[in-house]
N, C-alpha and C. Protein backbone atom coordinates (compact mmCIF):
# COMPACT_ATOMS: atom_id res chain seq x y z
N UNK A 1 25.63 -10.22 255.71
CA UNK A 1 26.55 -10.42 254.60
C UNK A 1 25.78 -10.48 253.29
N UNK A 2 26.11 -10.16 252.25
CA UNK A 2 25.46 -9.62 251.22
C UNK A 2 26.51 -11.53 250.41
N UNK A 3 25.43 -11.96 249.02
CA UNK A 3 26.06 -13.14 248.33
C UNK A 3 27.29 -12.68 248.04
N UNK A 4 27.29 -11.84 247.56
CA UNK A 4 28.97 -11.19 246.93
C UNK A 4 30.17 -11.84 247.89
N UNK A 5 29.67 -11.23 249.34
CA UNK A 5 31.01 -11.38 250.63
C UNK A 5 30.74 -12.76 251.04
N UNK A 6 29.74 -13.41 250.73
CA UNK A 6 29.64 -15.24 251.05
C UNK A 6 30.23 -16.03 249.88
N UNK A 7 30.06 -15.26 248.88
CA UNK A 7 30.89 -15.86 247.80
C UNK A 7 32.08 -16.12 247.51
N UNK A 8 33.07 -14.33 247.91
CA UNK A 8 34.88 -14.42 248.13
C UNK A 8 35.09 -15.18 249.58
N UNK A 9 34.13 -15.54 250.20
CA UNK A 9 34.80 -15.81 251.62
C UNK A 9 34.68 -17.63 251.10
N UNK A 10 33.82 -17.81 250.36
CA UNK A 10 33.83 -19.57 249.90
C UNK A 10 34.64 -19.73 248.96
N UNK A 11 35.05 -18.64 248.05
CA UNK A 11 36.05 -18.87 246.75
C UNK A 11 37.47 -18.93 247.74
N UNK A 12 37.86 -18.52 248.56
CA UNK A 12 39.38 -18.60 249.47
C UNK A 12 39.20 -20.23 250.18
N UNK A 13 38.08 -20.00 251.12
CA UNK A 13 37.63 -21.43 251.72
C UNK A 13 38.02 -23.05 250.32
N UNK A 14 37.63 -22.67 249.39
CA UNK A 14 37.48 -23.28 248.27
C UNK A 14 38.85 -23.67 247.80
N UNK A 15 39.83 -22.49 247.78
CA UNK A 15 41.25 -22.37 247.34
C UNK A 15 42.47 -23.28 247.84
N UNK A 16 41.54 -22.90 249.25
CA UNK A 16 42.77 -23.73 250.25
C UNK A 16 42.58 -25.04 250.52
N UNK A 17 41.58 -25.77 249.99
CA UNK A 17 41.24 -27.43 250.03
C UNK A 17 41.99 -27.57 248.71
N UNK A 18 41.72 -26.51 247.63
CA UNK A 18 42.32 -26.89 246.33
C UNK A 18 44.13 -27.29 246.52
N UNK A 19 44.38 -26.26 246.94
CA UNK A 19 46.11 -25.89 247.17
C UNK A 19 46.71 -27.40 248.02
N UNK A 20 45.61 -28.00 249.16
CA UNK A 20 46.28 -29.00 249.97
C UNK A 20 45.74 -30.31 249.17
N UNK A 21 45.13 -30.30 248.56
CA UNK A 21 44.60 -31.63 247.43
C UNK A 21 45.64 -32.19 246.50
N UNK A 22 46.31 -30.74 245.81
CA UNK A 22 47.08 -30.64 244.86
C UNK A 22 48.37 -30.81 245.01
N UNK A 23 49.00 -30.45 246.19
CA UNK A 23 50.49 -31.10 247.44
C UNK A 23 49.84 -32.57 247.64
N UNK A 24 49.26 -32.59 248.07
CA UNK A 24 49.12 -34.44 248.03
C UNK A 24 48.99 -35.09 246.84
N UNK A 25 48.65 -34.46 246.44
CA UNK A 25 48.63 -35.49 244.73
C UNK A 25 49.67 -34.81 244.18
N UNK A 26 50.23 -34.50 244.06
CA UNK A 26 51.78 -34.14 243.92
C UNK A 26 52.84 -35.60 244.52
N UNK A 27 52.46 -35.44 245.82
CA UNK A 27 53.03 -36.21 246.50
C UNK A 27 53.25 -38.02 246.40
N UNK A 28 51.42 -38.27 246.01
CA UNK A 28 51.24 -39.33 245.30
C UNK A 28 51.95 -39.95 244.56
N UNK A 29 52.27 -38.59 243.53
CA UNK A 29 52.76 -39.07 242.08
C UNK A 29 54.23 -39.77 242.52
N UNK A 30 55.00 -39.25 243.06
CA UNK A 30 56.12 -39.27 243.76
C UNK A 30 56.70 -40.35 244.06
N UNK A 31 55.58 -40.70 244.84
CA UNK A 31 55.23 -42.16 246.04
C UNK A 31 55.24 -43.14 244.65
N UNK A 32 54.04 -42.87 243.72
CA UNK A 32 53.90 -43.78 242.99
C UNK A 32 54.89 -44.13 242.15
N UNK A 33 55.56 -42.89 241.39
CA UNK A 33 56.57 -43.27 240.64
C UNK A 33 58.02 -43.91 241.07
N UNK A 34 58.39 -44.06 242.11
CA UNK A 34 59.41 -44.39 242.96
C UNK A 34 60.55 -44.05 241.53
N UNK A 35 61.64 -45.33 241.58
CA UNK A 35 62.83 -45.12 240.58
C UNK A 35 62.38 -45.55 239.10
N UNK A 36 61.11 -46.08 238.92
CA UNK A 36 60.59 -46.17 237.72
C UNK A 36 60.77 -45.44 236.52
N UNK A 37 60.87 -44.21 237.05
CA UNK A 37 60.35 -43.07 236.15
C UNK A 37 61.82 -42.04 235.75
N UNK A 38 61.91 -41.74 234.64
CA UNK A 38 62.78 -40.37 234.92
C UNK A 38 62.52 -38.91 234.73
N UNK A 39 63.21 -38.01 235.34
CA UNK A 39 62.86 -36.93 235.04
C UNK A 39 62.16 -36.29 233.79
N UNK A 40 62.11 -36.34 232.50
CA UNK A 40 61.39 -36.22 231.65
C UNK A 40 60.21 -36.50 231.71
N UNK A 41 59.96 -38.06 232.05
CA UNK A 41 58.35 -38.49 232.28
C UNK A 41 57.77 -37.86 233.52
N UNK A 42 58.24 -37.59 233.93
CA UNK A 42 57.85 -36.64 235.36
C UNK A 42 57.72 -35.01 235.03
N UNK A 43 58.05 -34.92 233.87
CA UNK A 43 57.99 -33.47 233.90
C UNK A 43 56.65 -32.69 233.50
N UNK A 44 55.99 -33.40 232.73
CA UNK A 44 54.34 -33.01 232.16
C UNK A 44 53.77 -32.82 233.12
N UNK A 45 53.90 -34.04 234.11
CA UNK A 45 52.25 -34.24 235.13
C UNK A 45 52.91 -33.21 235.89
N UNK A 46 53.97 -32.58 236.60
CA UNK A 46 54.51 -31.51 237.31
C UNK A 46 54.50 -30.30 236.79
N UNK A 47 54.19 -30.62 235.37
CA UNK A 47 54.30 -28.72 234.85
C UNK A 47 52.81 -28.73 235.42
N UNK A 48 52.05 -29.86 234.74
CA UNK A 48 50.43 -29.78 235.20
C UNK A 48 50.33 -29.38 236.64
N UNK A 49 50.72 -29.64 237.34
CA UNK A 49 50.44 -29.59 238.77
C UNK A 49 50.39 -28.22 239.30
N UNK A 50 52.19 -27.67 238.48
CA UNK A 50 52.47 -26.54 239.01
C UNK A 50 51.61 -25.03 237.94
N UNK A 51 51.08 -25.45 236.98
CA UNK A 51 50.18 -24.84 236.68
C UNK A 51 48.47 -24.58 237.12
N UNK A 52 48.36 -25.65 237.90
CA UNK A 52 47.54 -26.13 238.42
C UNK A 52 47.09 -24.94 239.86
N UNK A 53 48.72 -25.01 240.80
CA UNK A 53 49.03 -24.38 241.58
C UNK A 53 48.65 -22.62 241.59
N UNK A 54 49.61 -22.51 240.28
CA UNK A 54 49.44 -21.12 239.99
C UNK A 54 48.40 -20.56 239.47
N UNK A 55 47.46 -21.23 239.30
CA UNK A 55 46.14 -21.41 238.96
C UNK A 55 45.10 -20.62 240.33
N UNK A 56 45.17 -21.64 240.89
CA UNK A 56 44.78 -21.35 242.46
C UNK A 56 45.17 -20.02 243.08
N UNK A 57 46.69 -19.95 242.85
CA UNK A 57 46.88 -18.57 243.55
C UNK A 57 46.66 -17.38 242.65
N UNK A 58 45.99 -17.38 241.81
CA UNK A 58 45.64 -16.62 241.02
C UNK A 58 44.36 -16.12 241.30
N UNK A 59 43.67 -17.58 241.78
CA UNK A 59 41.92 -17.36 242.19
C UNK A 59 41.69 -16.81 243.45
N UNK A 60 43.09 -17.04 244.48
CA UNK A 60 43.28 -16.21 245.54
C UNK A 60 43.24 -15.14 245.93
N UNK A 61 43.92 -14.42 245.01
CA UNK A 61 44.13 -12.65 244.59
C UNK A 61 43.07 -12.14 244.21
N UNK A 62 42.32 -12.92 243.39
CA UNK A 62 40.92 -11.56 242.70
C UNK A 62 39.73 -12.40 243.12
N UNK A 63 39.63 -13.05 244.34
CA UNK A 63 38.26 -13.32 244.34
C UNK A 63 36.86 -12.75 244.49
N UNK A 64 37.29 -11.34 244.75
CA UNK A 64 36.47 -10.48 244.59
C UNK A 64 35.84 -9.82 242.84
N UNK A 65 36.42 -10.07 242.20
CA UNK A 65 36.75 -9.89 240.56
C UNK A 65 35.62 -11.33 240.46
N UNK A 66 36.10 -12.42 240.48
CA UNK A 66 35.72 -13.51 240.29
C UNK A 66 33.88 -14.02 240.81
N UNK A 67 33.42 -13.28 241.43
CA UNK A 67 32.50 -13.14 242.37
C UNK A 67 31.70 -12.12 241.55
N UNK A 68 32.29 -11.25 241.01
CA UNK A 68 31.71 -10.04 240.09
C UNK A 68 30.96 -10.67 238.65
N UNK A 69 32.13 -11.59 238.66
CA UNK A 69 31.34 -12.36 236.96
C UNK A 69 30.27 -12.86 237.56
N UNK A 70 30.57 -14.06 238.56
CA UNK A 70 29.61 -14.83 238.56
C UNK A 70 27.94 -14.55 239.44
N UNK A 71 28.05 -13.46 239.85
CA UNK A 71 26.64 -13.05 240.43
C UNK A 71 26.31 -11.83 239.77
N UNK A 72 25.01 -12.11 239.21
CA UNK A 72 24.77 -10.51 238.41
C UNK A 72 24.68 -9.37 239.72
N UNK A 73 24.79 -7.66 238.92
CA UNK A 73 25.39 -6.84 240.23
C UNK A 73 23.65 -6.50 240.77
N UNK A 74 22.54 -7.08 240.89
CA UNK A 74 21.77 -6.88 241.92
C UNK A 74 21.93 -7.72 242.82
N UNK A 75 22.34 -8.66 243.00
CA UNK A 75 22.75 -9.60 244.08
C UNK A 75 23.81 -9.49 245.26
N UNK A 76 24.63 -8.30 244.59
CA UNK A 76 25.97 -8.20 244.79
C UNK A 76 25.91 -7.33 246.26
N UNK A 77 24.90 -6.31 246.32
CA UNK A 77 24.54 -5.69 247.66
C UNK A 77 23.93 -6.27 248.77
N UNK A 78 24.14 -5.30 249.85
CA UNK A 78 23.75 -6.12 250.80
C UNK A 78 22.55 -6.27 250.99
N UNK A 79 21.81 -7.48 251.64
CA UNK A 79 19.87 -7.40 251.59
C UNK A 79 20.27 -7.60 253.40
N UNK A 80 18.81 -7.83 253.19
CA UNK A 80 17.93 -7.74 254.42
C UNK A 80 17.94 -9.39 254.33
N UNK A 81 17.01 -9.61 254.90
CA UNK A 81 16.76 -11.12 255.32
C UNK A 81 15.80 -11.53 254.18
N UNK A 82 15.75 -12.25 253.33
CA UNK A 82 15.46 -12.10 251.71
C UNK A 82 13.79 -12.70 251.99
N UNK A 83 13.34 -12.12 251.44
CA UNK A 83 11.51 -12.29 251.19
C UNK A 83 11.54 -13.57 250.39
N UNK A 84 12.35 -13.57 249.65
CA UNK A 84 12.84 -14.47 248.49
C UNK A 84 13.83 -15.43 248.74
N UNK A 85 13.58 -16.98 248.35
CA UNK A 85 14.81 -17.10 248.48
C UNK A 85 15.64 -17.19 247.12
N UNK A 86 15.42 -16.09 245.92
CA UNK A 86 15.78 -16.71 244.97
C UNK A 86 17.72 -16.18 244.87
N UNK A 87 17.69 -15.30 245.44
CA UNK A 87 19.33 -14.64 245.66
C UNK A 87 20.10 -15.44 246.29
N UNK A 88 19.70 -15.88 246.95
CA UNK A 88 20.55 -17.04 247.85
C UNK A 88 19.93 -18.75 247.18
N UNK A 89 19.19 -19.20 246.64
CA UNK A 89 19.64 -20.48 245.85
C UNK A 89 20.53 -19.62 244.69
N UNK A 90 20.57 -18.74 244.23
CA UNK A 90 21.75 -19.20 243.04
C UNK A 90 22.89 -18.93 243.93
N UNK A 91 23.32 -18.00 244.92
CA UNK A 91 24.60 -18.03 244.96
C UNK A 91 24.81 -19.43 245.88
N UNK A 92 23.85 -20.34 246.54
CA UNK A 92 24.21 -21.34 246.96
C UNK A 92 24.33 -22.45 245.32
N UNK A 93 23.87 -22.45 244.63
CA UNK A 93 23.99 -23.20 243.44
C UNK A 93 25.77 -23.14 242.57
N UNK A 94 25.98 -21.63 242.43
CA UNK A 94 27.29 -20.96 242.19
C UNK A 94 28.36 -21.84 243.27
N UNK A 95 28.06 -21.52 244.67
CA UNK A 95 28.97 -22.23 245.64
C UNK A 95 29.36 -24.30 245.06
N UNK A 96 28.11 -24.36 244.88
CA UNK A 96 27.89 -26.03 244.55
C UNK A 96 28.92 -26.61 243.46
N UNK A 97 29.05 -25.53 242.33
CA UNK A 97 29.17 -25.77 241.22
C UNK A 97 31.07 -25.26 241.75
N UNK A 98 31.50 -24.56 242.53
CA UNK A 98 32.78 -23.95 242.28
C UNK A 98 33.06 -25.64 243.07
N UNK A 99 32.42 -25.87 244.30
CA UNK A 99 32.68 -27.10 244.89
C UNK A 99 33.35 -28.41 244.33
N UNK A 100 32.27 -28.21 243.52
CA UNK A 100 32.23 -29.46 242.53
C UNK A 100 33.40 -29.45 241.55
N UNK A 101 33.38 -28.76 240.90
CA UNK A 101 35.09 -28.80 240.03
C UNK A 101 35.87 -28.56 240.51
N UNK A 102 36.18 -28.18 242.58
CA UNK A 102 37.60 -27.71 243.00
C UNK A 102 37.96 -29.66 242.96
N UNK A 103 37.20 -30.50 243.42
CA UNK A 103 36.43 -31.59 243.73
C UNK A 103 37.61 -32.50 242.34
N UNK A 104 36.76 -31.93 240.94
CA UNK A 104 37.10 -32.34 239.78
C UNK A 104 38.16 -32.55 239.14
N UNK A 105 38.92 -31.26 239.31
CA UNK A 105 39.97 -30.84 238.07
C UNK A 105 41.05 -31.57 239.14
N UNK A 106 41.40 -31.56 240.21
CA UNK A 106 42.69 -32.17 240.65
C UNK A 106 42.31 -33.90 240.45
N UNK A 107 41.40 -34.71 240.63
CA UNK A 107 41.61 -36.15 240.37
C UNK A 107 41.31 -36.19 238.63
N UNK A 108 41.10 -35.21 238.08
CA UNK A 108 41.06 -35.27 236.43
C UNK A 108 42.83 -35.09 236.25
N UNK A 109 43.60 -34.29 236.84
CA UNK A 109 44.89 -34.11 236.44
C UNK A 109 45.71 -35.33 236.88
N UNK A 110 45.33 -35.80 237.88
CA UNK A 110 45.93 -37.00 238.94
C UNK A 110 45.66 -38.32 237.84
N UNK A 111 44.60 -38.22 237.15
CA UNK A 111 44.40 -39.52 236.50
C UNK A 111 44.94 -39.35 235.13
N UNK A 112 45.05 -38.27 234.74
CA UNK A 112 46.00 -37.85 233.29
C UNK A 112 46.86 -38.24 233.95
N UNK A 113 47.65 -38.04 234.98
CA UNK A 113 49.19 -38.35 235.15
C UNK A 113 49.38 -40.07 235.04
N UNK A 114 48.46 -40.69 235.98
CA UNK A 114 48.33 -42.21 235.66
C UNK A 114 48.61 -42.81 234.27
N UNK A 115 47.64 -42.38 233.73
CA UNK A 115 47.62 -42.18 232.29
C UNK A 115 48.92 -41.93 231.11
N UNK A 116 49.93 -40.99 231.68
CA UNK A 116 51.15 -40.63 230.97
C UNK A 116 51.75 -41.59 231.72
N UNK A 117 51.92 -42.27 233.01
CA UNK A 117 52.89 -43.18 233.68
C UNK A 117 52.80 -44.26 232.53
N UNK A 118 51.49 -44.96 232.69
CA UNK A 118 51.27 -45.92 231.99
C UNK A 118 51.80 -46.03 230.21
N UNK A 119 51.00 -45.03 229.96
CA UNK A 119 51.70 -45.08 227.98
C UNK A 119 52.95 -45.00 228.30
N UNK A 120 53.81 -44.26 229.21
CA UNK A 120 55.26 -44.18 229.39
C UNK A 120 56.03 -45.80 229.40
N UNK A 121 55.41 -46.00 230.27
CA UNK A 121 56.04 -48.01 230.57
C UNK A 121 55.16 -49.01 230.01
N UNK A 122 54.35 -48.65 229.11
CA UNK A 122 53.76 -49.81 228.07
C UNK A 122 54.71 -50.39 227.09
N UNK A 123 54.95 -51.65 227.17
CA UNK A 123 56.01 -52.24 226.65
C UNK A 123 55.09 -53.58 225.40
N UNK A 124 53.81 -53.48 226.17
CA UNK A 124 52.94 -54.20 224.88
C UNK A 124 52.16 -53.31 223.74
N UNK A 125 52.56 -53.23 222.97
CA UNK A 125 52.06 -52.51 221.57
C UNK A 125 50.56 -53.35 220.98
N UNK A 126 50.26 -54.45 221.69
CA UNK A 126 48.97 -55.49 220.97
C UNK A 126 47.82 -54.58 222.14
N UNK A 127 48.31 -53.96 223.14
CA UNK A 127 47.01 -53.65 224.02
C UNK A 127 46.84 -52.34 224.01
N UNK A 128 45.87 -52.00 224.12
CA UNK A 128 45.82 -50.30 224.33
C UNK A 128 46.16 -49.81 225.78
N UNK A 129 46.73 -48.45 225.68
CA UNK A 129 46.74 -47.97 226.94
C UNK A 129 45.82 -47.81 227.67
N UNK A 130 44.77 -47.74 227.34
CA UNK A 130 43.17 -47.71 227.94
C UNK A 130 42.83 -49.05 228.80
N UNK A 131 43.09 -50.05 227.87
CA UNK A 131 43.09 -51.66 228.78
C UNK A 131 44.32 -51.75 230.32
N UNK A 132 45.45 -51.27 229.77
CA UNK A 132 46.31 -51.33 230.76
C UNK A 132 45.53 -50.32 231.98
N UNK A 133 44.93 -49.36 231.69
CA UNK A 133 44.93 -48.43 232.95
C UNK A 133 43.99 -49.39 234.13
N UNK A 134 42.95 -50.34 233.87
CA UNK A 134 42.64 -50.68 234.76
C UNK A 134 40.99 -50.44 234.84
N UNK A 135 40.13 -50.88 235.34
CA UNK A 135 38.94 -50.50 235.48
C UNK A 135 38.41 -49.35 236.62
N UNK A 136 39.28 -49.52 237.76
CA UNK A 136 38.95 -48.33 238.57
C UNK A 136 39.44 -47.03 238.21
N UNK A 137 40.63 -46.81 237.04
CA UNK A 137 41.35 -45.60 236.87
C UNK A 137 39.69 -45.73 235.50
N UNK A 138 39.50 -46.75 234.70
CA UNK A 138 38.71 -46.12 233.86
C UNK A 138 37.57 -45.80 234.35
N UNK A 139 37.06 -45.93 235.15
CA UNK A 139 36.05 -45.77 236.04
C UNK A 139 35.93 -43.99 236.37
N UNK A 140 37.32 -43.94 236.99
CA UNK A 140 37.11 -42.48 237.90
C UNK A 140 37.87 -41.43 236.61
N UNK A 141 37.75 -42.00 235.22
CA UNK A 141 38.01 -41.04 234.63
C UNK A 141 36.78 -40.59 233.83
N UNK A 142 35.92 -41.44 233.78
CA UNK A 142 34.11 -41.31 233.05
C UNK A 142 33.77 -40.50 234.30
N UNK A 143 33.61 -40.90 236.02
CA UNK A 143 33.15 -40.73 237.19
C UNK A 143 34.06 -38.80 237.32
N UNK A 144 34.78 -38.76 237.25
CA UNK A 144 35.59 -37.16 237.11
C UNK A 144 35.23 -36.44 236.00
N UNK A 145 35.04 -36.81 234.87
CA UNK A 145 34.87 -36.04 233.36
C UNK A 145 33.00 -35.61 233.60
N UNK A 146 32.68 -36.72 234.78
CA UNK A 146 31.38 -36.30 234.28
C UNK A 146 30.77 -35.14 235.53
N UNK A 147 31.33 -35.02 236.55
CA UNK A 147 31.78 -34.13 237.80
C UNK A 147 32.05 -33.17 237.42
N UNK A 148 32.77 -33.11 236.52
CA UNK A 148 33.88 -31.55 235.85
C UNK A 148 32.74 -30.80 235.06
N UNK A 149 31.83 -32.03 234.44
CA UNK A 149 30.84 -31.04 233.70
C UNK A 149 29.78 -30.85 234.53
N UNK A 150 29.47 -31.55 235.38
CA UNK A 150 28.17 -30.92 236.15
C UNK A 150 28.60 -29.70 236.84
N UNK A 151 29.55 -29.63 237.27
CA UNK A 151 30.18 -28.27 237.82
C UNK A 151 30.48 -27.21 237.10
N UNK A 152 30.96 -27.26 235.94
CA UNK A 152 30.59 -26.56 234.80
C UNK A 152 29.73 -25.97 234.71
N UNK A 153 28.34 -26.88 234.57
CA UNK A 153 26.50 -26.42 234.38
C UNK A 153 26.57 -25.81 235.79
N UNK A 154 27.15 -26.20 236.74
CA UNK A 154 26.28 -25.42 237.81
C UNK A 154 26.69 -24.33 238.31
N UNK A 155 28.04 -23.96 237.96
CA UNK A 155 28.95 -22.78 238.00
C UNK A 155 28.08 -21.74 237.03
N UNK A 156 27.95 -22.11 235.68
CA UNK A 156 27.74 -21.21 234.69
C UNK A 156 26.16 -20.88 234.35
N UNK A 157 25.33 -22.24 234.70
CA UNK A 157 23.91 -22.33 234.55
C UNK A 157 23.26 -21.58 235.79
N UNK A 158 24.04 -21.14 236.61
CA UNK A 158 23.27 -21.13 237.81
C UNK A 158 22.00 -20.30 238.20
N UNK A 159 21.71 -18.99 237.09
CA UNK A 159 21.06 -18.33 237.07
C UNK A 159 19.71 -19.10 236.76
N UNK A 160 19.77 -19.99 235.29
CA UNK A 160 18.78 -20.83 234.38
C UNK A 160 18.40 -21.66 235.49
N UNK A 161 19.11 -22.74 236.27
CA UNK A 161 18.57 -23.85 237.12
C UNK A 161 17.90 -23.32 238.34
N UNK A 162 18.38 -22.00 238.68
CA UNK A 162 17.60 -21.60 239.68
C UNK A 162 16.39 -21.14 239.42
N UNK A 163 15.94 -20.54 238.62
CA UNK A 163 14.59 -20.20 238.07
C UNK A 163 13.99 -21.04 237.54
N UNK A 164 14.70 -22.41 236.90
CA UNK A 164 13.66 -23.75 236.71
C UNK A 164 13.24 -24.21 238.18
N UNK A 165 14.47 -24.48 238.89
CA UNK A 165 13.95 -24.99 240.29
C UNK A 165 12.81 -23.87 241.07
N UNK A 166 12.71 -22.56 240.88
CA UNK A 166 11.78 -21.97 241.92
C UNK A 166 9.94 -22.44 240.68
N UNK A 167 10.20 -22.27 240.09
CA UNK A 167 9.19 -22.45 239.15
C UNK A 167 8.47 -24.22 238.94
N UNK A 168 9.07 -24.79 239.45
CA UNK A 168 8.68 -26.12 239.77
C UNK A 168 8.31 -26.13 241.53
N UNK A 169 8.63 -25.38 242.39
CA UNK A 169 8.25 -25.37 243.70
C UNK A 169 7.02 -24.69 244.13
């Protein structure tokens, strides 16, 4: 298998943890909001979701396209059993980095929704919505924001970190 065909076969693999992450935290919201909430306040974090969705099935369809950006086209053929391993740390670095933000962006949207629950039913104007959310929601929103960007760097850097890392070995 050449990185290219390990790449669309991890970008689908990738899709479908995304797609069942995103039905459960869907579901969450649901659970969480019981009769609290009305349709209006429910409607943001659900457009989010369902954009979210269509998002995914979007990455479904062209992952072959998607695979094209992210590996330059000498990589893209098939090798031999690599002399090198430098073709295979980046597209394992690339894999790391798609990992890492499938990982990211759904508990980053899940905690925006927290987030709109809360300013929604804040009834004290002396506290910030930030105090109300709690220390573990503020926690996993520094702990997610900072996930989203390492995945970022490692999605997009992957070429740069791999040639620092072989050059230090």
């Amino acid at each position: 298998m050449s990185p290219k065909q390990i790449l669309i076969a991890a970008i689908r693999l990738i899709v479908l943890i995304g797609i069942v992450q995103t039905l459960s935290s869907i579901v969450t919201i649901f659970a969480q909001s019981g009769s609290e909430y009305n349709s209006a306040q429910l409607l943001l974090p659900l457009s989010i979701y369902g954009f979210y969705l269509a998002a995914w099935l979007l990455v479904w369809c062209f992952p072959a396209t998607i695979a094209n950006r992210l590996l330059p086209q000498h990589l893209q053929t098939a090798q031999e059993p690599p002399k090198h391993p430098a073709p295979w740390m980046m597209t394992g670095i690339v894999l790391i980095g798609i990992y890492t933000l499938s990982q990211a962006i759904p508990e980053l949207i899940y905690l925006f929704s927290i987030y709109r629950f809360t300013q929604s039913i804040s009834t004290d104007t002396q506290t910030s919505i930030w105090a109300n959310l709690g220390t573990q929601n503020q926690a996993g929103i520094f702990a997610s924001t900072a996930q989203f960007l390492i995945g970022i760097f490692l999605l997009f850097g992957a070429p740069k970190l791999s040639s620092w890392i072989r050059k230090r070995l």
